[in-house]
C-alpha atoms as a PDB file:
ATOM      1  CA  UNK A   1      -2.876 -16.122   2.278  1.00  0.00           C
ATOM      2  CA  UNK A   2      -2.631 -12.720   2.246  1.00  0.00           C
ATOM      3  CA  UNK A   3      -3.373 -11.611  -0.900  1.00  0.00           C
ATOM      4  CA  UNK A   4      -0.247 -10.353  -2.229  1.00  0.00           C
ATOM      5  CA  UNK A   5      -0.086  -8.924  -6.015  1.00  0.00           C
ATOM      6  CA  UNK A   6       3.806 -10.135  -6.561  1.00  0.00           C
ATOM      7  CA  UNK A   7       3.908  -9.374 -10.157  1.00  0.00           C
ATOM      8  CA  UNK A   8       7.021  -8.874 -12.298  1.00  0.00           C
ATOM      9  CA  UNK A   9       8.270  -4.940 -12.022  1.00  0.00           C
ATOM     10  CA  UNK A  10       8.782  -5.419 -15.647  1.00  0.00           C
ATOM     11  CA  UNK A  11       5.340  -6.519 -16.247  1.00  0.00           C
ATOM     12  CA  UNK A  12       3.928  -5.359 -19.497  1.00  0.00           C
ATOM     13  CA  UNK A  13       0.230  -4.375 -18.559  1.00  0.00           C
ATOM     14  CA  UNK A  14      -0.687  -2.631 -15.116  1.00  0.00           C
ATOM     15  CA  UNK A  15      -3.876  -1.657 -14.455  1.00  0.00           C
ATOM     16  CA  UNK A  16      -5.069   2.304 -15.305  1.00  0.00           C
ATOM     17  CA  UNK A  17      -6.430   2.919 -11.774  1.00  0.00           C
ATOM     18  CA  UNK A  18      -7.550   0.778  -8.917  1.00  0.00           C
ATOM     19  CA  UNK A  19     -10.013   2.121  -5.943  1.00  0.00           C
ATOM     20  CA  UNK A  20      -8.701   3.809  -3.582  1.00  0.00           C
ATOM     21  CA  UNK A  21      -9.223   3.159   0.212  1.00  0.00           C
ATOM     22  CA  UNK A  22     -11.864   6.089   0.149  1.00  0.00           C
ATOM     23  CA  UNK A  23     -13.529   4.264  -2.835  1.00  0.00           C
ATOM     24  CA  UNK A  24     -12.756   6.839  -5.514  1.00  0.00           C
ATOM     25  CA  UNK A  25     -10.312   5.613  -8.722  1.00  0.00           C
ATOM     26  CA  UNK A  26      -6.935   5.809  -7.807  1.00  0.00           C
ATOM     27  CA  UNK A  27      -4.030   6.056 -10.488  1.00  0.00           C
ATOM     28  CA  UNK A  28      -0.054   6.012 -10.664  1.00  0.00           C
ATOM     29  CA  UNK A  29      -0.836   9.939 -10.378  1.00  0.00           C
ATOM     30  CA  UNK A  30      -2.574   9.746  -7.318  1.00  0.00           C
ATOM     31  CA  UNK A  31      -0.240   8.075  -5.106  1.00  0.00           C
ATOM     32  CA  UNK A  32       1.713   9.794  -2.344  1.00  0.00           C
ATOM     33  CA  UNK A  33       5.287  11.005  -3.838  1.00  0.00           C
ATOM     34  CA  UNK A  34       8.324   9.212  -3.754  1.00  0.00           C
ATOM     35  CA  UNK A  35       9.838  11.365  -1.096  1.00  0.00           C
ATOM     36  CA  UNK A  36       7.045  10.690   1.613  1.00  0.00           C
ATOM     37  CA  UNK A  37       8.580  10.514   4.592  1.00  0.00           C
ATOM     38  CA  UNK A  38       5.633  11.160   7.053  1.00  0.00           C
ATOM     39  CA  UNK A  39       3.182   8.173   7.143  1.00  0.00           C
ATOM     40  CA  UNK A  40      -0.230   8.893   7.747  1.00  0.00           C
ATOM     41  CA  UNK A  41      -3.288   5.990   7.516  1.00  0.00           C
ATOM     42  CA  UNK A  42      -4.158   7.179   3.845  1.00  0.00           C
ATOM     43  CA  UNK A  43      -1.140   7.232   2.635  1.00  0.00           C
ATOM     44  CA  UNK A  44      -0.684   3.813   3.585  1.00  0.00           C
ATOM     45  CA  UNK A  45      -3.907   2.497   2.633  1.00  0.00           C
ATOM     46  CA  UNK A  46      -3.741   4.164  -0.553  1.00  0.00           C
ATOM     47  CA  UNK A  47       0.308   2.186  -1.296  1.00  0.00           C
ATOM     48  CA  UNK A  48      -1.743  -1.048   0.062  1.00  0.00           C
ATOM     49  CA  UNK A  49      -4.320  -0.652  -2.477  1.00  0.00           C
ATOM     50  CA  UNK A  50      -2.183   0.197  -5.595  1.00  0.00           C
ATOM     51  CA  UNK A  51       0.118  -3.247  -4.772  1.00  0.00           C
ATOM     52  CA  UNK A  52      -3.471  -5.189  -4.063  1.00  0.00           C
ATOM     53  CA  UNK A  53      -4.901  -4.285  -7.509  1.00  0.00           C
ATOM     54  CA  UNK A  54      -2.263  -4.436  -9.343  1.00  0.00           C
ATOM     55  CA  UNK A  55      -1.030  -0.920  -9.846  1.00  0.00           C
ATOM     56  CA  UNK A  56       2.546  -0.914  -8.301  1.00  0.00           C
ATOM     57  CA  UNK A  57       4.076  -4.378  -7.633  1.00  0.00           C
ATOM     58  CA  UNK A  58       5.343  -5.476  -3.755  1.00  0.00           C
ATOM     59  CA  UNK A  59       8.937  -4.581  -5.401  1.00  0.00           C
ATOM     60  CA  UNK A  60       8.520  -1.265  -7.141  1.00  0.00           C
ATOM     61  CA  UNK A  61       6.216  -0.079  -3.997  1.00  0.00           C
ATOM     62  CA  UNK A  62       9.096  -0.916  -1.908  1.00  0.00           C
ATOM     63  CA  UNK A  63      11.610   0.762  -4.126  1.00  0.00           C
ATOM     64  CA  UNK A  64       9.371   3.547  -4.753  1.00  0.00           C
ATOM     65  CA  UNK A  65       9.189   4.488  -0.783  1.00  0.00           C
ATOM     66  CA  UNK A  66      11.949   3.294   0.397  1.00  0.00           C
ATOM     67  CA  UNK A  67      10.362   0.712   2.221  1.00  0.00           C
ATOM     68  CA  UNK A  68      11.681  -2.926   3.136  1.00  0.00           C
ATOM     69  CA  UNK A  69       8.694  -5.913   2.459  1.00  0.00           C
ATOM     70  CA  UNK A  70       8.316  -6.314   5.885  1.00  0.00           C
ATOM     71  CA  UNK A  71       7.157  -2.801   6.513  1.00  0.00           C
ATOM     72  CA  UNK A  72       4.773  -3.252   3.592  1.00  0.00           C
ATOM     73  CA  UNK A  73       3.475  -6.239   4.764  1.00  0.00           C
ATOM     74  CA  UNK A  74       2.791  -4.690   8.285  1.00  0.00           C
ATOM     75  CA  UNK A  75       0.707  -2.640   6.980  1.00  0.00           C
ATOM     76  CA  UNK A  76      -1.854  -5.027   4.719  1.00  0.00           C
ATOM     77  CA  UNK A  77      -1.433  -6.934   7.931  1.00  0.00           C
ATOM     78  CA  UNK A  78      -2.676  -3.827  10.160  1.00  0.00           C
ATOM     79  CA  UNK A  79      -5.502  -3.299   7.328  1.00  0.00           C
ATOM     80  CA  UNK A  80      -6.224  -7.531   7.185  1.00  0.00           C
ATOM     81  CA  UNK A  81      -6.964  -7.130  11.024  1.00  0.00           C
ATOM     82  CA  UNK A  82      -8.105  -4.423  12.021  1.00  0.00           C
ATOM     83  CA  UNK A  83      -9.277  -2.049   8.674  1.00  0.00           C
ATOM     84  CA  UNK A  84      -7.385   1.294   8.190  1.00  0.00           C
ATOM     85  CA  UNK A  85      -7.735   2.210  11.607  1.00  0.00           C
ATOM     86  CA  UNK A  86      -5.033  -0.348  12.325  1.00  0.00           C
ATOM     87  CA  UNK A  87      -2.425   1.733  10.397  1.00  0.00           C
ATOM     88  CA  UNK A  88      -2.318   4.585  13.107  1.00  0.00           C
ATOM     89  CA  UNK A  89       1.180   4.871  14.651  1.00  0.00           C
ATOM     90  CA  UNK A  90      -0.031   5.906  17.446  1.00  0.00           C
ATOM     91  CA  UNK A  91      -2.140   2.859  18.484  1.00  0.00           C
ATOM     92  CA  UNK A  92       0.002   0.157  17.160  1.00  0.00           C
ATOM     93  CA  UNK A  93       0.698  -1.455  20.712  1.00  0.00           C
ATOM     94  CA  UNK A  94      -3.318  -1.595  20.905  1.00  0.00           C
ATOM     95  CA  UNK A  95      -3.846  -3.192  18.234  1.00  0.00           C
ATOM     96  CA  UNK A  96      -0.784  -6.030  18.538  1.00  0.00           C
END
């Protein structure tokens, strides 16, 4: 399993802040804006870790960033295997 946090987009309680991929707190505040169109590894890792702790759910991260699951789940995927350094566009054929 991969650890996916499906919860409800309507749940009542979210978490305050989760740690980030650089280990600092990370909040709703934090996260890279809605209308991030240029990928790079933190901004990834830092989407990953908001849906793994429980601060966005799979569906509102999606929503959020225009992204479809599968995308989304590339990337815990690319993290699951290989740590952040799997997220770099550049190497993705490397790393396959």
């Amino acid at each position: 399993m991969s650890g996916i946090q499906r919860s409800s987009t309507n749940a009542a309680a979210k978490a305050p802040y989760v740690i980030g991929p650089d280990g600092t707190p990370l909040t709703i505040a934090d996260l890279p804006p809605r209308t991030t169109k240029r990928w790079v590894i933190r901004r990834k890792a830092e989407v990953v870790a908001a849906v793994r702790g429980g601060l966005l759910s799979l569906e509102s991260a999606c929503d959020r960033y225009t992204l479809t699951e599968e995308e989304y789940l590339s990337w815990e995927k690319a993290i699951d295997r290989h740590g952040m350094q799997g997220l770099r566009a550049t190497r993705v054929q490397q790393y396959r």
